[in-house]
PDB file of N, CA and C in Angstrom:
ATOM      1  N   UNK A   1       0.856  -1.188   0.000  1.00  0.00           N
ATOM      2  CA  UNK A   1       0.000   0.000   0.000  1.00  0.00           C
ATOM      3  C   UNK A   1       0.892   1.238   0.000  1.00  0.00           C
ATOM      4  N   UNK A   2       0.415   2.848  -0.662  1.00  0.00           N
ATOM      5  CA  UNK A   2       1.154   3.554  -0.803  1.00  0.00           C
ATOM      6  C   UNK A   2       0.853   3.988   0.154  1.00  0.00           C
ATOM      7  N   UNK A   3       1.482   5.627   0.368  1.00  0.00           N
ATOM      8  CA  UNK A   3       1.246   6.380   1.156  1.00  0.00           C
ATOM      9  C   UNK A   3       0.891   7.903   0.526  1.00  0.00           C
ATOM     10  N   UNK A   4      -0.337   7.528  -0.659  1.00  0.00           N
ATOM     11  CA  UNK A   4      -0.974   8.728  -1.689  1.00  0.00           C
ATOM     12  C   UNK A   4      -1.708   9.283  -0.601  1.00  0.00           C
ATOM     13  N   UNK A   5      -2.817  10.087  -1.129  1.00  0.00           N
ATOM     14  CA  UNK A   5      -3.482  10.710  -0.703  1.00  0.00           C
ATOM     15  C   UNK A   5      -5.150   9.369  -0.655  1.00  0.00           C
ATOM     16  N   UNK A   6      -5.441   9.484   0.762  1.00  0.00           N
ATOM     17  CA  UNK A   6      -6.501   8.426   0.939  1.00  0.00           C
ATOM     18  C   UNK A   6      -8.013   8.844   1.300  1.00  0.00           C
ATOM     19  N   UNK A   7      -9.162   8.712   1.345  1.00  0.00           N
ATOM     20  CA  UNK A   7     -10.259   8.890   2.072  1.00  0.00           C
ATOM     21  C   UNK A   7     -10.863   8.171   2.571  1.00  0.00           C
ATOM     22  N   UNK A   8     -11.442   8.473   3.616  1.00  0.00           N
ATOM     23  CA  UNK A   8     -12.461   7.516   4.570  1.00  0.00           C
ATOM     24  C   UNK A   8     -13.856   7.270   3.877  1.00  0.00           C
ATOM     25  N   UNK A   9     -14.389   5.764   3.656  1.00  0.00           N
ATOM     26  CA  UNK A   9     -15.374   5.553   2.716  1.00  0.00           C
ATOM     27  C   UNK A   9     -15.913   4.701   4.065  1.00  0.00           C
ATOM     28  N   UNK A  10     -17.516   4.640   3.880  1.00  0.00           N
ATOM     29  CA  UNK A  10     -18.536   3.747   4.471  1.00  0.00           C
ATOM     30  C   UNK A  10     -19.243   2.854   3.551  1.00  0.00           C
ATOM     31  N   UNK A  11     -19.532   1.939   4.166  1.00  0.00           N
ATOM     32  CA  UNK A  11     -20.999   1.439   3.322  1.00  0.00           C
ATOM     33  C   UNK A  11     -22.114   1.570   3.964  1.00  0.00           C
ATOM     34  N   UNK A  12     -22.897   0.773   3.833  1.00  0.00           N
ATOM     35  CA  UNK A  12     -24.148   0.913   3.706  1.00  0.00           C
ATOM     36  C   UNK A  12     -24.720   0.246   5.685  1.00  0.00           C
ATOM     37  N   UNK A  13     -23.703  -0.553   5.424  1.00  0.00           N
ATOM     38  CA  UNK A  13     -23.953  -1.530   6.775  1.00  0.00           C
ATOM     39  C   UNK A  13     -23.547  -0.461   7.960  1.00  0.00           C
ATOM     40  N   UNK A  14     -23.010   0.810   7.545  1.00  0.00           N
ATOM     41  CA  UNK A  14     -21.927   1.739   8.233  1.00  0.00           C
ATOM     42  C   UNK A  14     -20.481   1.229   8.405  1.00  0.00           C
ATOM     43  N   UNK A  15     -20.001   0.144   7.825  1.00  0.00           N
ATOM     44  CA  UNK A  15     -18.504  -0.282   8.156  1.00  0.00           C
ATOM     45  C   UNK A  15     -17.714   0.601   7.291  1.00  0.00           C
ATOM     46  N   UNK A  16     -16.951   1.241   7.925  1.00  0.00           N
ATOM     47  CA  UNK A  16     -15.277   2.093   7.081  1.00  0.00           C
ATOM     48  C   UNK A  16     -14.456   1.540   7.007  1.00  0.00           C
ATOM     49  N   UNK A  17     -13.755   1.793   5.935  1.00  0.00           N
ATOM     50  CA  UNK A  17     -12.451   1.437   5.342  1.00  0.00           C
ATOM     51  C   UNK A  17     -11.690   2.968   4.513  1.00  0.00           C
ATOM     52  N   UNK A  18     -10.472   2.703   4.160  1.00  0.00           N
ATOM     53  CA  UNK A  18      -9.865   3.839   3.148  1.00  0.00           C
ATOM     54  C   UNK A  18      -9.616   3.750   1.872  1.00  0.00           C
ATOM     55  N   UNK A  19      -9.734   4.396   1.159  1.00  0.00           N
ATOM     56  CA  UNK A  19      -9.891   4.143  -0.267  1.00  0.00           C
ATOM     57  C   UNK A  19      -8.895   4.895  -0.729  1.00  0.00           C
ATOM     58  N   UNK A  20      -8.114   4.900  -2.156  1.00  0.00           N
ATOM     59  CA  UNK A  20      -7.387   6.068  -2.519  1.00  0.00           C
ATOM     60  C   UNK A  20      -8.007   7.358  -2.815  1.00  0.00           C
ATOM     61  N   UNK A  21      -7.494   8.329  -2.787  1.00  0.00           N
ATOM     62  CA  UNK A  21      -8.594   9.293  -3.369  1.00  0.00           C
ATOM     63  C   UNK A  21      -8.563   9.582  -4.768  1.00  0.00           C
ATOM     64  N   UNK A  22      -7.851   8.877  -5.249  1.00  0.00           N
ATOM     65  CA  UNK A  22      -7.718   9.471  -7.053  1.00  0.00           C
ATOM     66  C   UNK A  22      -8.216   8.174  -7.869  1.00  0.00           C
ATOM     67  N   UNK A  23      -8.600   7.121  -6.925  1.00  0.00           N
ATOM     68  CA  UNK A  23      -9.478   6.142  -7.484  1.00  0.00           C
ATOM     69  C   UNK A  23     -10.785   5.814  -7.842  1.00  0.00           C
ATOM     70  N   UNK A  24     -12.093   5.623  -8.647  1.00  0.00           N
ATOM     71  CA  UNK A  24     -13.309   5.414  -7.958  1.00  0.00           C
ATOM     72  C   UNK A  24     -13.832   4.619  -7.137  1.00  0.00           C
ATOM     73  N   UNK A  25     -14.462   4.997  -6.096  1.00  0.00           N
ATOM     74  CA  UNK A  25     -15.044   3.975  -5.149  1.00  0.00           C
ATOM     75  C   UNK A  25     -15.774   2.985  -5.923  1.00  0.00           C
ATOM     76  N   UNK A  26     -15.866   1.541  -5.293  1.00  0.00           N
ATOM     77  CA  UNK A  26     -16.422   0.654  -5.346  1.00  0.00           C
ATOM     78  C   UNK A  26     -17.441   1.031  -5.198  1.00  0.00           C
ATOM     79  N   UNK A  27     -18.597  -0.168  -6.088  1.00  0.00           N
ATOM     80  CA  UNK A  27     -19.787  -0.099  -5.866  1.00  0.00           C
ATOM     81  C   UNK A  27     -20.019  -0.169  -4.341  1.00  0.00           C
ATOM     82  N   UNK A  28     -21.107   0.385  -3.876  1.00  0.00           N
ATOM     83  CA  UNK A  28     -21.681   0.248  -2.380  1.00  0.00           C
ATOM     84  C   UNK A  28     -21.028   1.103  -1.421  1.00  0.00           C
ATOM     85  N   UNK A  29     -20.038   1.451  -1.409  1.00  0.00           N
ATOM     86  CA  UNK A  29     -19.166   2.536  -0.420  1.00  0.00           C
ATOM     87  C   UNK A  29     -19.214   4.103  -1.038  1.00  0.00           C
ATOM     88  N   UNK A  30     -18.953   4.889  -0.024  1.00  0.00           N
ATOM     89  CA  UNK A  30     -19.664   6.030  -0.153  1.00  0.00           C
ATOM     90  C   UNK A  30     -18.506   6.930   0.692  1.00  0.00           C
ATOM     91  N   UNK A  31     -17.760   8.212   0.044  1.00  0.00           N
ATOM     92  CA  UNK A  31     -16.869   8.868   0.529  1.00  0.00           C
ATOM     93  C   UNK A  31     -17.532   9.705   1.752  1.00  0.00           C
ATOM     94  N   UNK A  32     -16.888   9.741   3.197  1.00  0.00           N
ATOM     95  CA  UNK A  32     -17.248  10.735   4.188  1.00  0.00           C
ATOM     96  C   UNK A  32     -16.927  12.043   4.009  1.00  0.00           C
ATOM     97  N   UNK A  33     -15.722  12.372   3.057  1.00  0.00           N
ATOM     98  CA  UNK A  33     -15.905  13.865   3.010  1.00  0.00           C
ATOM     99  C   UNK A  33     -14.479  14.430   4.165  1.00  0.00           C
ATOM    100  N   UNK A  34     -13.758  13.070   4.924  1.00  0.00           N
ATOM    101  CA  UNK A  34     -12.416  12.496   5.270  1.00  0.00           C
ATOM    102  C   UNK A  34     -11.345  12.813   4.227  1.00  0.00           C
ATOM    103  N   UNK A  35     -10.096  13.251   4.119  1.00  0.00           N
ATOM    104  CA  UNK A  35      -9.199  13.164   2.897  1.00  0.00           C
ATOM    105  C   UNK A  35      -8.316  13.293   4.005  1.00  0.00           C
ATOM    106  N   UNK A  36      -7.449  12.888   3.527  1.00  0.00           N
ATOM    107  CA  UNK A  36      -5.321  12.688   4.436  1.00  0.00           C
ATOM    108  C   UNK A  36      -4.604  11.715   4.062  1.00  0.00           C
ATOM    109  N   UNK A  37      -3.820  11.541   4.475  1.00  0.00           N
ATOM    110  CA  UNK A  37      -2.504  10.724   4.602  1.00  0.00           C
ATOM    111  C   UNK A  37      -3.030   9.142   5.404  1.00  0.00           C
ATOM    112  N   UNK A  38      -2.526   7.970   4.903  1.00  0.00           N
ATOM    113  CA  UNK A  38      -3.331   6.748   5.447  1.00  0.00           C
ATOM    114  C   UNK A  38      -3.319   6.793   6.607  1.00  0.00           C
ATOM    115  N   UNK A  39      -2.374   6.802   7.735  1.00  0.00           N
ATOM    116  CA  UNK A  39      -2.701   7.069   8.950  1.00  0.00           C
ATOM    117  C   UNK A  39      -3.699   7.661   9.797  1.00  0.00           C
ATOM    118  N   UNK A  40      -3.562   9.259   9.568  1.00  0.00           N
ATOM    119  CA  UNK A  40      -4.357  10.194   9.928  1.00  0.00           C
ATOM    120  C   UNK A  40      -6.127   9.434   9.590  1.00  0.00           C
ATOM    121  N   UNK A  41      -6.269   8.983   8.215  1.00  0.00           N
ATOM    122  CA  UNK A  41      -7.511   8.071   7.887  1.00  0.00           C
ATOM    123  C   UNK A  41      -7.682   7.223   8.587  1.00  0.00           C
ATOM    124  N   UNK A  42      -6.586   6.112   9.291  1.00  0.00           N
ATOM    125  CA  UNK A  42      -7.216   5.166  10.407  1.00  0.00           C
ATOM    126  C   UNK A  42      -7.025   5.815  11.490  1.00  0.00           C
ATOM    127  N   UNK A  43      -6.625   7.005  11.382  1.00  0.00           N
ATOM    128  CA  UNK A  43      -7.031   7.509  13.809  1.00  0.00           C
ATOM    129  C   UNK A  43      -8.341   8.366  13.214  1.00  0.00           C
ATOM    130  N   UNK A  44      -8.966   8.187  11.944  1.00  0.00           N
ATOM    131  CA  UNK A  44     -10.152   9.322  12.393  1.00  0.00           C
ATOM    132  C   UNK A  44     -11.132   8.182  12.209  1.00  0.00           C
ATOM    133  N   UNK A  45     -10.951   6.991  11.486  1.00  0.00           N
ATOM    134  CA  UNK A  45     -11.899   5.863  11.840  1.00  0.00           C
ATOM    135  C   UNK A  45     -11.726   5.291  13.153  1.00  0.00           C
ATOM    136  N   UNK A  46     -10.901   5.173  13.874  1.00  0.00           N
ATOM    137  CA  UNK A  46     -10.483   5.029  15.347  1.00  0.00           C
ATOM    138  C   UNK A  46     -11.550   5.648  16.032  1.00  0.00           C
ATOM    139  N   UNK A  47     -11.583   7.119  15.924  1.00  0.00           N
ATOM    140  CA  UNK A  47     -12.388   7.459  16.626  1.00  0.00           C
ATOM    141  C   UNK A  47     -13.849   7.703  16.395  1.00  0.00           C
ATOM    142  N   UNK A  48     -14.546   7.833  15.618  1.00  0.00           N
ATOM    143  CA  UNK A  48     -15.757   7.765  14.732  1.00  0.00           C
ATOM    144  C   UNK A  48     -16.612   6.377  14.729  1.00  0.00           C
ATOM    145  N   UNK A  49     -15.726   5.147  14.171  1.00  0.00           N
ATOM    146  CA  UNK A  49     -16.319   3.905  14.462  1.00  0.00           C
ATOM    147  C   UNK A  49     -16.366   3.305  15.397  1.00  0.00           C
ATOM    148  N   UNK A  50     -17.065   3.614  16.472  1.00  0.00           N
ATOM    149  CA  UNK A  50     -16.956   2.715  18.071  1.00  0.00           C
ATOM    150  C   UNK A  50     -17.505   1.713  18.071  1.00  0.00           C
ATOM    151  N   UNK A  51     -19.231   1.199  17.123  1.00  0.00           N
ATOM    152  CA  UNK A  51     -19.627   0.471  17.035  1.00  0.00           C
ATOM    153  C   UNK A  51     -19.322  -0.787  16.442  1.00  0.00           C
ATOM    154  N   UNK A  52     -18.663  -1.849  16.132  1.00  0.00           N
ATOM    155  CA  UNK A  52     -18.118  -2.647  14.753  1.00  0.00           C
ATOM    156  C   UNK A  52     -18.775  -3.315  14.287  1.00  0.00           C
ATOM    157  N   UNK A  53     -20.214  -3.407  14.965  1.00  0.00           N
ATOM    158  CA  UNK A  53     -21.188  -4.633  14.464  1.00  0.00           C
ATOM    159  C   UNK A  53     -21.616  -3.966  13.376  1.00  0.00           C
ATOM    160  N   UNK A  54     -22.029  -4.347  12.414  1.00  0.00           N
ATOM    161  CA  UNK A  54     -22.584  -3.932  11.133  1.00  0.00           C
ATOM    162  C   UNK A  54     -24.141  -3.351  11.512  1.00  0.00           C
ATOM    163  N   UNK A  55     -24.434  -2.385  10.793  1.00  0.00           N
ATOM    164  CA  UNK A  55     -25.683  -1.635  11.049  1.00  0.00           C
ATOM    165  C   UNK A  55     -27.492  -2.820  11.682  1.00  0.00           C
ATOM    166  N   UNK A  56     -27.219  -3.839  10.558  1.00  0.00           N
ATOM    167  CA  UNK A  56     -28.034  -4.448  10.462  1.00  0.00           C
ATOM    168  C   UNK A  56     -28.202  -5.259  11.796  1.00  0.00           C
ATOM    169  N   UNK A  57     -26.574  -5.574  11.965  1.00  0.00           N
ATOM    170  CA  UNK A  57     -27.147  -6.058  12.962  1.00  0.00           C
ATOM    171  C   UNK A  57     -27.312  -5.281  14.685  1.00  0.00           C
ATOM    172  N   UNK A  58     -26.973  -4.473  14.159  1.00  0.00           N
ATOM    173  CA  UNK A  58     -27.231  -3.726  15.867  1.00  0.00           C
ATOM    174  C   UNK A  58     -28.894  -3.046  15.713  1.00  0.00           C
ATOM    175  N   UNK A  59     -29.818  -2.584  14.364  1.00  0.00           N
ATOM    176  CA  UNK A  59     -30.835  -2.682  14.668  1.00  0.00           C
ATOM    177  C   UNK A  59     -31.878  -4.410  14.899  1.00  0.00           C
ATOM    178  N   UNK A  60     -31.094  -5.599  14.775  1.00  0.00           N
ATOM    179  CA  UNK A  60     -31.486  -6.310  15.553  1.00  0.00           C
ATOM    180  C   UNK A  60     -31.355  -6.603  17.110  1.00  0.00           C
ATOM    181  N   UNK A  61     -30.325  -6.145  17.555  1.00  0.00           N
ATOM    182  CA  UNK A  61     -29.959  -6.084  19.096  1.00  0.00           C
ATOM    183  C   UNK A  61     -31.022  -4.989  19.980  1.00  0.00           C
ATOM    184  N   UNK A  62     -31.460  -6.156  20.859  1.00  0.00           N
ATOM    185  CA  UNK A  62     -32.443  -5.155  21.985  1.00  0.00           C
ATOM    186  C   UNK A  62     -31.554  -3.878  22.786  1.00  0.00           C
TER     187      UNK A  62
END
């Protein structure tokens, strides 16, 4: 992996990952509007994603 310029992408389930930014996103993921350096992209998913269960399933959880 380089160390280009990256962004913080979600899907649908809410799970993040980083994407390049001069690439197009994959179907289903969706840019946050996040741009930096890969690092800086995983300490701002660090702090943002607390939940890890996938959307679906935490609106099944009482």
């Amino acid at each position: 992996m380089t160390d280009g310029p990256m962004r913080v992408v979600v899907n649908d389930e809410e799970q993040y990952s980083i994407w390049w930014s001069d690439r197009e996103l994959p179907p289903g993921w969706s840019a946050t509007g996040f741009e930096g350096p890969r690092q800086e992209c995983l300490d701002h998913i660090a702090t943002v994603w607390t939940d890890l269960r996938p959307l679906s399933v935490r609106n099944r959880t009482p």
